[in-house]
C-alpha atoms as a PDB file:
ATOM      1  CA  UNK A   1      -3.989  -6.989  -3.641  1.00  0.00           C
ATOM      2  CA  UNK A   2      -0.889  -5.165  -3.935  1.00  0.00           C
ATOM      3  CA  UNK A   3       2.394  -4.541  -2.177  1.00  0.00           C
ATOM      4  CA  UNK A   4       4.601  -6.791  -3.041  1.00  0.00           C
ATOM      5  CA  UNK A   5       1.740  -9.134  -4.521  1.00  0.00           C
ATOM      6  CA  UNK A   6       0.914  -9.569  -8.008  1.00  0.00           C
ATOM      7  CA  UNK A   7      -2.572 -10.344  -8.054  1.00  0.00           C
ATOM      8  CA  UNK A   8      -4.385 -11.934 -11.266  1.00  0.00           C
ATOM      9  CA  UNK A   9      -7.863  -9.879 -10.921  1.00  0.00           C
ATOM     10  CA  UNK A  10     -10.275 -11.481 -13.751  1.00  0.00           C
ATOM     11  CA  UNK A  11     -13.590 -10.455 -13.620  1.00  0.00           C
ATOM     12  CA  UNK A  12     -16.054 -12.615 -14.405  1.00  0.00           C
ATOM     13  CA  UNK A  13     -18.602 -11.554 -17.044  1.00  0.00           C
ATOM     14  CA  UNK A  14     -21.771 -13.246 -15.227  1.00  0.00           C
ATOM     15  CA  UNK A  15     -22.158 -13.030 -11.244  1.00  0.00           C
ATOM     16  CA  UNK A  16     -25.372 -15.072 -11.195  1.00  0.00           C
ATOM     17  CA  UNK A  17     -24.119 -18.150 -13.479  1.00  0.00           C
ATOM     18  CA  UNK A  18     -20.750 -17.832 -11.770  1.00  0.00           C
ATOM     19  CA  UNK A  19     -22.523 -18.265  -8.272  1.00  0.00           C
ATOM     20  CA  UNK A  20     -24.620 -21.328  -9.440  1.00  0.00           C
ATOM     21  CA  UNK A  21     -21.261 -22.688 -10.933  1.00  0.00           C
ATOM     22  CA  UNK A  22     -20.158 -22.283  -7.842  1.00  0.00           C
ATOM     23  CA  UNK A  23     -22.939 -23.832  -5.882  1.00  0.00           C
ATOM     24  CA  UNK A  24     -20.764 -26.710  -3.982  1.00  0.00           C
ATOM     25  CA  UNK A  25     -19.204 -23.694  -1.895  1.00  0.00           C
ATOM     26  CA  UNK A  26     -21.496 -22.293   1.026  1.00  0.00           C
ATOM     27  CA  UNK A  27     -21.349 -18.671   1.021  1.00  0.00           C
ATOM     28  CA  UNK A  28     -21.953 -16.284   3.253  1.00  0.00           C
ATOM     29  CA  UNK A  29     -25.582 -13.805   3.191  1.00  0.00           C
ATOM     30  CA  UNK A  30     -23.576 -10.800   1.524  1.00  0.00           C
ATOM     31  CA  UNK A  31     -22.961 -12.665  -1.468  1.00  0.00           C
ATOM     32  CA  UNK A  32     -26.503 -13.760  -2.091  1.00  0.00           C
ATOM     33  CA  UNK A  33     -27.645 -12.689  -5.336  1.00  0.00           C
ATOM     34  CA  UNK A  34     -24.318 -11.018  -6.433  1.00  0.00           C
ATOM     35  CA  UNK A  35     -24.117 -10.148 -10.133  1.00  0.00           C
ATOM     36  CA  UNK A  36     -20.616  -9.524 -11.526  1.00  0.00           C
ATOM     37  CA  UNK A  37     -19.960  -6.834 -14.355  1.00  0.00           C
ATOM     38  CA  UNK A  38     -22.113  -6.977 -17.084  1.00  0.00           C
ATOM     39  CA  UNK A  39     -20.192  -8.533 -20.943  1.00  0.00           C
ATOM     40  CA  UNK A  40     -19.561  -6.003 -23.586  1.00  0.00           C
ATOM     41  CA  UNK A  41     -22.600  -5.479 -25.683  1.00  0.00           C
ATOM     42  CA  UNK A  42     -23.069  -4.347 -29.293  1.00  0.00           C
ATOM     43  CA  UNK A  43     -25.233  -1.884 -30.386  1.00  0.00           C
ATOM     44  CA  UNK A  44     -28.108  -3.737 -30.737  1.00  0.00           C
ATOM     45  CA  UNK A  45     -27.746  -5.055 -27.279  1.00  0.00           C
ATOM     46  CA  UNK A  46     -26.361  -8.637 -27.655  1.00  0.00           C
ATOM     47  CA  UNK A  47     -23.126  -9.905 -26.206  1.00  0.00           C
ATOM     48  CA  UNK A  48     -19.943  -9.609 -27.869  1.00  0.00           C
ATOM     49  CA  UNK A  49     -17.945 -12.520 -28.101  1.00  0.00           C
ATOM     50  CA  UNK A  50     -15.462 -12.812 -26.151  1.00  0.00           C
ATOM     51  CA  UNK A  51     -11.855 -13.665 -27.728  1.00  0.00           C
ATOM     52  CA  UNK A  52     -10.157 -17.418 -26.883  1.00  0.00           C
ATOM     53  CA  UNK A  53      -7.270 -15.113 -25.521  1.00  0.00           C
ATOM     54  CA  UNK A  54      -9.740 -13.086 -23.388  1.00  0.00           C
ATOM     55  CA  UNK A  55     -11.526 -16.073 -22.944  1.00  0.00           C
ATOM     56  CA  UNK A  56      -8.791 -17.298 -21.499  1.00  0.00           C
ATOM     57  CA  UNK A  57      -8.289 -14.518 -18.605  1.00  0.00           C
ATOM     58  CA  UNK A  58     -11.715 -14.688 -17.640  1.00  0.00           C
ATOM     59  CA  UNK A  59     -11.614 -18.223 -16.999  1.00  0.00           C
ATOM     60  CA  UNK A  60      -8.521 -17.967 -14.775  1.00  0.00           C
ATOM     61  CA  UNK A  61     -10.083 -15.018 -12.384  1.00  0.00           C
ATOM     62  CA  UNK A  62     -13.436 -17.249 -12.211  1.00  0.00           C
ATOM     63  CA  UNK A  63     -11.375 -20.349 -11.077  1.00  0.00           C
ATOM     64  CA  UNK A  64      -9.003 -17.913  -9.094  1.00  0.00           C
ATOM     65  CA  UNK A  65     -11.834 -16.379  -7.382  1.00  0.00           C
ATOM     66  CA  UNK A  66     -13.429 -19.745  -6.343  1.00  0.00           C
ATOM     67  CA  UNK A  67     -10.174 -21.158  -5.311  1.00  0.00           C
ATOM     68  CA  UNK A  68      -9.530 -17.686  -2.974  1.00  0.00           C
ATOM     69  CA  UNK A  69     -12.962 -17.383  -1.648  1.00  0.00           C
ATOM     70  CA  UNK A  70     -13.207 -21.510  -0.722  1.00  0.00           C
ATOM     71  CA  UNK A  71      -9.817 -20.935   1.536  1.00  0.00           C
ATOM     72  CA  UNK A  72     -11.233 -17.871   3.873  1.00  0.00           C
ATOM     73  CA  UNK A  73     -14.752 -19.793   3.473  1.00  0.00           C
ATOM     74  CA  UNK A  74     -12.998 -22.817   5.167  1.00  0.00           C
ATOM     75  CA  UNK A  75     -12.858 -21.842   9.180  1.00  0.00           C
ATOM     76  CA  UNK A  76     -10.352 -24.465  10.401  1.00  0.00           C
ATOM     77  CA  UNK A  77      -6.464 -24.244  10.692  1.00  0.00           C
ATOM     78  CA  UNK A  78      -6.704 -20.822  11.163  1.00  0.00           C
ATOM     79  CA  UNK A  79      -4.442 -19.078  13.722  1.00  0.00           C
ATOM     80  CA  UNK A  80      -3.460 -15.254  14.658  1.00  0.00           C
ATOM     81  CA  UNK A  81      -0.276 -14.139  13.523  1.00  0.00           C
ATOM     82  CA  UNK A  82      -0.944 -10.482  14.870  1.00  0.00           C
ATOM     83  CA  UNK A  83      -3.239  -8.776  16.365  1.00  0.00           C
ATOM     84  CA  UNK A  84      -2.383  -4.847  16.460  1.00  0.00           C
ATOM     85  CA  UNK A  85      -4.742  -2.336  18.794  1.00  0.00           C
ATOM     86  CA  UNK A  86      -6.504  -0.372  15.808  1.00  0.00           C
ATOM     87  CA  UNK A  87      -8.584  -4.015  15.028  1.00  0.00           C
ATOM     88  CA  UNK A  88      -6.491  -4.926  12.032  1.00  0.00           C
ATOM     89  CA  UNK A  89      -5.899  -8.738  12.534  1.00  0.00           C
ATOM     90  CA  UNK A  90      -3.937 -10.984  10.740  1.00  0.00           C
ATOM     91  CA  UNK A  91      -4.059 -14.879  11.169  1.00  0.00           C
ATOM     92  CA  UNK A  92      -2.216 -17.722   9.114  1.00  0.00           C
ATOM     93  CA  UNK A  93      -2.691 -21.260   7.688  1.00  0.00           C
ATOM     94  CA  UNK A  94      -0.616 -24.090   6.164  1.00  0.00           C
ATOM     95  CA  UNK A  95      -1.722 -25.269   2.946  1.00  0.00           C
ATOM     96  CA  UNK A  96      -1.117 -28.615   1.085  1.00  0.00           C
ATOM     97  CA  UNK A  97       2.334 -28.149   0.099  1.00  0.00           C
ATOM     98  CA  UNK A  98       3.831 -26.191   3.212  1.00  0.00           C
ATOM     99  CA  UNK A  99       2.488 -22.913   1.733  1.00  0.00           C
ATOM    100  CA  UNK A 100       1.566 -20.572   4.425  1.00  0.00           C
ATOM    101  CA  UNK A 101      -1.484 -18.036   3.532  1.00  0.00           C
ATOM    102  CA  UNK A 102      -2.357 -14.768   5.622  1.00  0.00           C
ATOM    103  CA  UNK A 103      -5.588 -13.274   6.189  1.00  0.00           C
ATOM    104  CA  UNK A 104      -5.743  -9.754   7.445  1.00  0.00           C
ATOM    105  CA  UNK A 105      -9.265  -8.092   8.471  1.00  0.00           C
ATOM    106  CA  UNK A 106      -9.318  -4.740   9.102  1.00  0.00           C
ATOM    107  CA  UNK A 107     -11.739  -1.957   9.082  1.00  0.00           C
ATOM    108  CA  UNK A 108     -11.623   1.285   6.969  1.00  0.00           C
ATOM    109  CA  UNK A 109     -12.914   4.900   6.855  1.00  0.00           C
ATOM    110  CA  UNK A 110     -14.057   4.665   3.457  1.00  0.00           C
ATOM    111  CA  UNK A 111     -16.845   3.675   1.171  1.00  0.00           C
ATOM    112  CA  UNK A 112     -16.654   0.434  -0.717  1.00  0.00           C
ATOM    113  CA  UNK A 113     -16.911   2.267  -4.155  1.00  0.00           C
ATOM    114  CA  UNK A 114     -14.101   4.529  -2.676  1.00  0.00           C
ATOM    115  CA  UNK A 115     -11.883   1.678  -2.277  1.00  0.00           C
ATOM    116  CA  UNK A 116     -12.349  -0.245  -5.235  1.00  0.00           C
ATOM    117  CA  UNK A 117     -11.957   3.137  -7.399  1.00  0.00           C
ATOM    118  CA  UNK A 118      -8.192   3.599  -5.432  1.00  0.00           C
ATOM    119  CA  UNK A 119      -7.584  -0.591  -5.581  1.00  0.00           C
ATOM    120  CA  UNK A 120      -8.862  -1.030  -9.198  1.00  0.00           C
ATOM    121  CA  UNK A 121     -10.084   1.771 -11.259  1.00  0.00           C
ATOM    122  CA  UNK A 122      -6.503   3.663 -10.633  1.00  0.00           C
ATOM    123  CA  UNK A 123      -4.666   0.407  -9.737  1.00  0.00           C
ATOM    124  CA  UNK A 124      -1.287   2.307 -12.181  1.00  0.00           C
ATOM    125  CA  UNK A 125      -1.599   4.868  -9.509  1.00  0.00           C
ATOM    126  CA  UNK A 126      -1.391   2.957  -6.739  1.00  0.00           C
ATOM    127  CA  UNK A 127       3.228   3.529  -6.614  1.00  0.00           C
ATOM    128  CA  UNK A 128       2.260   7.014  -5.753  1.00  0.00           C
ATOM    129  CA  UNK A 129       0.947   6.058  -2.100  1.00  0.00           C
ATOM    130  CA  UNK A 130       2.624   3.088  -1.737  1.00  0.00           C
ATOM    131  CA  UNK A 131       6.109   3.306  -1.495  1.00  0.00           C
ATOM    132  CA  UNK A 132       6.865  -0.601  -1.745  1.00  0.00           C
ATOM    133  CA  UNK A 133       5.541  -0.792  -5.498  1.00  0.00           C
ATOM    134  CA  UNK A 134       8.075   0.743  -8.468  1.00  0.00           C
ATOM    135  CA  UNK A 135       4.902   0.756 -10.744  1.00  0.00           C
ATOM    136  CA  UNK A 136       2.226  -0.729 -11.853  1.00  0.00           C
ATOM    137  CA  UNK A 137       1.103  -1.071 -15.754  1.00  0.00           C
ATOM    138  CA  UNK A 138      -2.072  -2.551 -16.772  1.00  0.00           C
ATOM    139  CA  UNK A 139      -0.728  -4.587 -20.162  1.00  0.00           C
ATOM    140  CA  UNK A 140      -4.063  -5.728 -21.045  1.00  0.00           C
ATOM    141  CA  UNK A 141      -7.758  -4.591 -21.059  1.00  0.00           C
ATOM    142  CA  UNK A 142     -10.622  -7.526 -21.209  1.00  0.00           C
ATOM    143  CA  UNK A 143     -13.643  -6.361 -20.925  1.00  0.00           C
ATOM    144  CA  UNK A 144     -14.621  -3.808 -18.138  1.00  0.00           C
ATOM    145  CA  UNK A 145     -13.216  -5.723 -15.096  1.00  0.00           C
ATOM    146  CA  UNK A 146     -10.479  -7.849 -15.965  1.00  0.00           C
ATOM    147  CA  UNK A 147      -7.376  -6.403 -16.797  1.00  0.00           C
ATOM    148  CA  UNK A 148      -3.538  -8.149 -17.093  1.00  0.00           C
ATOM    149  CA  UNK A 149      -0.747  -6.021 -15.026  1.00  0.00           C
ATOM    150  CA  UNK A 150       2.697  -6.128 -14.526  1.00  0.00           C
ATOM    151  CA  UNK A 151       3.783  -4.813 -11.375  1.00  0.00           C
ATOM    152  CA  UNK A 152       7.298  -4.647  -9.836  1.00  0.00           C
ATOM    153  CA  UNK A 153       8.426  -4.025  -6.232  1.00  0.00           C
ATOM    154  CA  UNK A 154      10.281  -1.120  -4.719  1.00  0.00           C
ATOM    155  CA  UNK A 155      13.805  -1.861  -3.256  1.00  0.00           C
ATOM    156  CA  UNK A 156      13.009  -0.075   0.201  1.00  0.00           C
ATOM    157  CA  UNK A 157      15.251  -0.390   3.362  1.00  0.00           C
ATOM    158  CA  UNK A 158      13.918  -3.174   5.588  1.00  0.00           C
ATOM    159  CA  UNK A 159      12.380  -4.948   2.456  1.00  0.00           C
ATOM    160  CA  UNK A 160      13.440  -9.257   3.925  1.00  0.00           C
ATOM    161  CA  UNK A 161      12.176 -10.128   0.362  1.00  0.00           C
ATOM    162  CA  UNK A 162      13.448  -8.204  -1.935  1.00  0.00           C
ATOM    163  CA  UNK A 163      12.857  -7.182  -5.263  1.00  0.00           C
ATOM    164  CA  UNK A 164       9.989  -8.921  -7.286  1.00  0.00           C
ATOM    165  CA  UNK A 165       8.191  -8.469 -10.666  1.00  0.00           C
ATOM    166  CA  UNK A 166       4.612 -10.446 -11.057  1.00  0.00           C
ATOM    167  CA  UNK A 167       2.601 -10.830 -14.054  1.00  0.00           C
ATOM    168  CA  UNK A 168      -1.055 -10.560 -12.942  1.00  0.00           C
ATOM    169  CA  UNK A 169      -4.727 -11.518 -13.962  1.00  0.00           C
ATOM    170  CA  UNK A 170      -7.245  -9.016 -12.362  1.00  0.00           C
ATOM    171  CA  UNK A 171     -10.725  -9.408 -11.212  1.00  0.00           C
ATOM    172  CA  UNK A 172     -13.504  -7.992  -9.876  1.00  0.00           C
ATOM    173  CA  UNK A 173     -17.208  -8.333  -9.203  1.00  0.00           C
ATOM    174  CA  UNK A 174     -19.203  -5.420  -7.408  1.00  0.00           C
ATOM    175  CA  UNK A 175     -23.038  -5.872  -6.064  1.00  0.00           C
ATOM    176  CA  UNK A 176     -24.729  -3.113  -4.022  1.00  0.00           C
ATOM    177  CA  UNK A 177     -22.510  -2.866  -1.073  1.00  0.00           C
ATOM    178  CA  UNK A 178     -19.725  -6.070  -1.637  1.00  0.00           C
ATOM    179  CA  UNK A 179     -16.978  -5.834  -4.048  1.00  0.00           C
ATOM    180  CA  UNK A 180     -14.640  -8.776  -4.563  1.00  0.00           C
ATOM    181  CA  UNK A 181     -11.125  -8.373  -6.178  1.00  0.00           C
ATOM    182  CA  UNK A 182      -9.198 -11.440  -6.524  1.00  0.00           C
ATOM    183  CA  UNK A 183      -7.029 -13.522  -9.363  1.00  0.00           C
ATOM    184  CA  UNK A 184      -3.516 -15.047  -9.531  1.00  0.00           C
ATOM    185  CA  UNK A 185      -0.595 -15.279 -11.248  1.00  0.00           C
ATOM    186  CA  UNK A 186      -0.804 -15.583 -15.302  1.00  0.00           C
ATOM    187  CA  UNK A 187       1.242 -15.455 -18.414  1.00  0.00           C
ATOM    188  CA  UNK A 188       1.448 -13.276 -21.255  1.00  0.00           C
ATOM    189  CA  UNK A 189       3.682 -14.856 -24.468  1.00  0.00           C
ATOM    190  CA  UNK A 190       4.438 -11.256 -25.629  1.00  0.00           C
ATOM    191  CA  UNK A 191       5.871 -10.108 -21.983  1.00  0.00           C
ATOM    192  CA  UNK A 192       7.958 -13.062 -20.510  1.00  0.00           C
ATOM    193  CA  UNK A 193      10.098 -12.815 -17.015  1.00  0.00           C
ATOM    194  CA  UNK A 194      12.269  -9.811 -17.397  1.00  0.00           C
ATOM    195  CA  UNK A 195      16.096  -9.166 -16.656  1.00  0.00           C
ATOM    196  CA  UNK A 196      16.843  -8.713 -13.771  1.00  0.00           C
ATOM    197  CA  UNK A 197      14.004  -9.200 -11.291  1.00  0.00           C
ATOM    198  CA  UNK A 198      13.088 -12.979  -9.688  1.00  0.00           C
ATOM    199  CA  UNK A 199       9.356 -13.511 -10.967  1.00  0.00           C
ATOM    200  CA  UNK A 200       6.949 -14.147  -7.705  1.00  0.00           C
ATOM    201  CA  UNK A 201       4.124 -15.910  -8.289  1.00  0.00           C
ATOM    202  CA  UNK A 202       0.331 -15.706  -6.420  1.00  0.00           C
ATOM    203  CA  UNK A 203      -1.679 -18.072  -5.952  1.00  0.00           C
ATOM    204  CA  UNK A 204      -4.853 -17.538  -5.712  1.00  0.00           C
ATOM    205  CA  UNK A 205      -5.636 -14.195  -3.553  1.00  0.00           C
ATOM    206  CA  UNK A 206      -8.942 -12.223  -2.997  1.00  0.00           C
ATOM    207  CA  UNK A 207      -9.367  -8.903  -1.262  1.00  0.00           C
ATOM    208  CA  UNK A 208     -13.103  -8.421  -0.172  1.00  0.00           C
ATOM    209  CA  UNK A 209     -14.977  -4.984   0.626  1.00  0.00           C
ATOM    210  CA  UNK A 210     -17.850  -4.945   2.335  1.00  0.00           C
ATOM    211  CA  UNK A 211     -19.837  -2.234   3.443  1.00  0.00           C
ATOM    212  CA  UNK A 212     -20.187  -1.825   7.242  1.00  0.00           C
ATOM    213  CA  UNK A 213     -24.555  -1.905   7.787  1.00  0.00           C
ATOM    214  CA  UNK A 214     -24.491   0.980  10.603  1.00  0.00           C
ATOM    215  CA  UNK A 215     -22.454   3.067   8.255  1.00  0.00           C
ATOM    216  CA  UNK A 216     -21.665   2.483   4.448  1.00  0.00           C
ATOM    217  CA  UNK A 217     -19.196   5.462   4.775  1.00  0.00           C
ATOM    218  CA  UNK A 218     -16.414   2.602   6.228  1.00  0.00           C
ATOM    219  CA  UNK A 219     -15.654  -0.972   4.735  1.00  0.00           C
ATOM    220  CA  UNK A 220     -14.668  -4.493   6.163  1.00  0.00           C
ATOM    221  CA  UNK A 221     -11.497  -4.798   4.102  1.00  0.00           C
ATOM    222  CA  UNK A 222     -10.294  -8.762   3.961  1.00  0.00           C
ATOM    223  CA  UNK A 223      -7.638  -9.678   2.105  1.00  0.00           C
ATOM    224  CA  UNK A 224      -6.480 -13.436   1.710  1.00  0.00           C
ATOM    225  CA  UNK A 225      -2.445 -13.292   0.352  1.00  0.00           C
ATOM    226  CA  UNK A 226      -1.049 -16.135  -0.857  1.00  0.00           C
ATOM    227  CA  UNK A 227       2.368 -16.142  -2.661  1.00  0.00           C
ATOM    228  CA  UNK A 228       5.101 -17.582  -3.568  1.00  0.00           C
ATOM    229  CA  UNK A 229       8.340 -15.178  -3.986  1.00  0.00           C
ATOM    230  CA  UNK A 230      10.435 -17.570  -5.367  1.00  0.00           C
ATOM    231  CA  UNK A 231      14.151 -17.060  -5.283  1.00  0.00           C
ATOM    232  CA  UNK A 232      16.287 -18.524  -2.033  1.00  0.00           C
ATOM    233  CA  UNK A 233      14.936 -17.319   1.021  1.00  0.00           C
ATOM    234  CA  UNK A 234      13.996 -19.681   3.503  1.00  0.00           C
ATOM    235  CA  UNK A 235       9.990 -19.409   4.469  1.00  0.00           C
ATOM    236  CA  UNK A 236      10.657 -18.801   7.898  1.00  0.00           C
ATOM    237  CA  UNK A 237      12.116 -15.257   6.618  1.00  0.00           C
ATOM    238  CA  UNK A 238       9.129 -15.196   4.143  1.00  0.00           C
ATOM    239  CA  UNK A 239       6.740 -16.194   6.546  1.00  0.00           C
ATOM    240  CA  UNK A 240       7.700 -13.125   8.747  1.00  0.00           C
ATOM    241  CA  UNK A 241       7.774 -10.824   6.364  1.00  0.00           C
ATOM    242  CA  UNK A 242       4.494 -11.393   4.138  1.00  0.00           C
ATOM    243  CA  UNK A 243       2.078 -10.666   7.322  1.00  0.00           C
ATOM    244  CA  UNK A 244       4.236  -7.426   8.119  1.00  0.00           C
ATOM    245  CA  UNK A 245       3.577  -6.464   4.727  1.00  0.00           C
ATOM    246  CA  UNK A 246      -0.157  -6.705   5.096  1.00  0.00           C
ATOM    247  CA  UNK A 247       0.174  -4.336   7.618  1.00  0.00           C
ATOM    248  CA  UNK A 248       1.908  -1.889   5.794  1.00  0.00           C
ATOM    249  CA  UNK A 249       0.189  -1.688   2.966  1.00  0.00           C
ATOM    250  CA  UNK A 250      -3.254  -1.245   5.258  1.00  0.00           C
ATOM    251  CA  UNK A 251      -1.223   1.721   6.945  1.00  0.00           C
ATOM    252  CA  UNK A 252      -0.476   3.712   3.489  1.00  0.00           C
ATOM    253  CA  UNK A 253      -4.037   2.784   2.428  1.00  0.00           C
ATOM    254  CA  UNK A 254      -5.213   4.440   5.402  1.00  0.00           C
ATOM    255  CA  UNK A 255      -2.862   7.291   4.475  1.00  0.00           C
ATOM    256  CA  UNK A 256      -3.744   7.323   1.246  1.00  0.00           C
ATOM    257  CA  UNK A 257      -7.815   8.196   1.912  1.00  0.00           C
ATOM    258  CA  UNK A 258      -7.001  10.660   4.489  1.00  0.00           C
ATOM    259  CA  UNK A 259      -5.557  12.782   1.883  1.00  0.00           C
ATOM    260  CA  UNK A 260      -7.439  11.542  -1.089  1.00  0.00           C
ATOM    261  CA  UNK A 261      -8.350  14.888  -2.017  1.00  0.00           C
ATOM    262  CA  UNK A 262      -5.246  16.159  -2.627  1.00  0.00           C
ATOM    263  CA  UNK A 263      -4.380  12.598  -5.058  1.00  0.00           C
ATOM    264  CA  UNK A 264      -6.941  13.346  -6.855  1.00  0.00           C
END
């Protein structure tokens, strides 16, 4: 959920209620029993209310997350965009509205804690081994998984879209061996659209990592982008250039954990 994405990643307080919430979607075995992050607790163990503002984020990830996951739950329309000889695949579909989405599905040689500790945990580090992202600034903590970001894009040679800032909700659940980040675009009244950059706006996007059952040392890494980057390009351009993204952000990912050591 980077590149030249901003992602709203809310994470939802409660897995199990969120599931049942979410009971009209069929979902797939790995996401039986999930349980998302726990709430923040007092010292005396009970819940801390959450804020209306925080409140607020939560609620946008949850509906975010549903939204994301009932688009790559729904099998039809779907049709391959590329297919490149390491595995990594990416197919399209047209939404209501003319909106084309890409899914990519690729597989990596990492863990699935690895990769949400490099996609989440350290998502303001993230410019340092991706050279399409300026920076990234996490503007808002709520609660232990959902944070509020404002990333902007680099201006790299061979960039079709240009460059974009996004304003982002960020979520994630984690159970055992799945880990879901996902969200959309949000707002924040004390950081409007800045100077100088065209705002892009997500819709509702999802990455999912799941570990691989011969060998939990490598991840199924899915990742549903959906975006709109605004401004006057026509979608065909768009269109070409938001799969070939994908791909390059999966490359300097795999980059990335090769020398993860030396990151830190």
């Amino acid at each position: 959920m980077a590149g030249l994405q901003r992602t709203a990643v809310a994470v939802i307080g409660r897995e199990v209620s969120c599931m049942q919430r979410w009971g009209h979607i069929q979902l797939p075995e790995w996401m039986d029993h999930m349980r998302l992050h726990a709430e923040p607790q007092a010292e005396d163990g009970r819940p801390v209310p959450l804020k209306e503002e925080q409140l607020f984020y939560v609620q946008q990830g949850e509906a975010a997350m549903r939204k994301a996951l009932d688009i790559l739950e729904n099998k039809e329309g779907w049709k391959t965009e590329i297919a490149e000889d390491n595995g990594d695949v990416i197919c399209s579909k047209v939404m209501a509205g003319a909106r084309q989405v890409f899914r990519l599905e690729a597989v990596l040689d990492a863990s699935a804690e690895e990769l949400y500790d490099i996609l989440f945990v350290r998502v303001e580090e993230m410019h340092r081994w991706n050279p399409s992202i300026q920076h990234i600034k996490v503007l808002l903590h709520v609660g232990p998984g959902t944070v509020v970001t404002h990333e902007v894009s680099a201006e790299t040679a061979g960039n079709l879209i240009g460059q974009r800032d996004f304003l982002s909700v960020r979520h994630s659940c984690k159970h055992k061996s799945c880990i879901h980040l996902g969200g959309a675009a949000t707002q924040l009244e004390s950081f409007p659209p800045q100077k100088g950059f065209v705002r892009a706006e997500d819709g509702p996007t999802c990455i999912i990592i799941e570990a691989l059952a011969e060998d939990a040392r490598r991840s199924r890494f899915t990742w549903l982008l959906n975006m709109d980057v605004k401004g006057w390009l026509p979608k065909s351009i768009v269109n070409q250039a938001l799969p070939r993204a994908q791909l390059d952000f999966t490359r300097h990912l795999r980059r990335r954990l090769l020398t993860g050591a030396t990151l830190g």
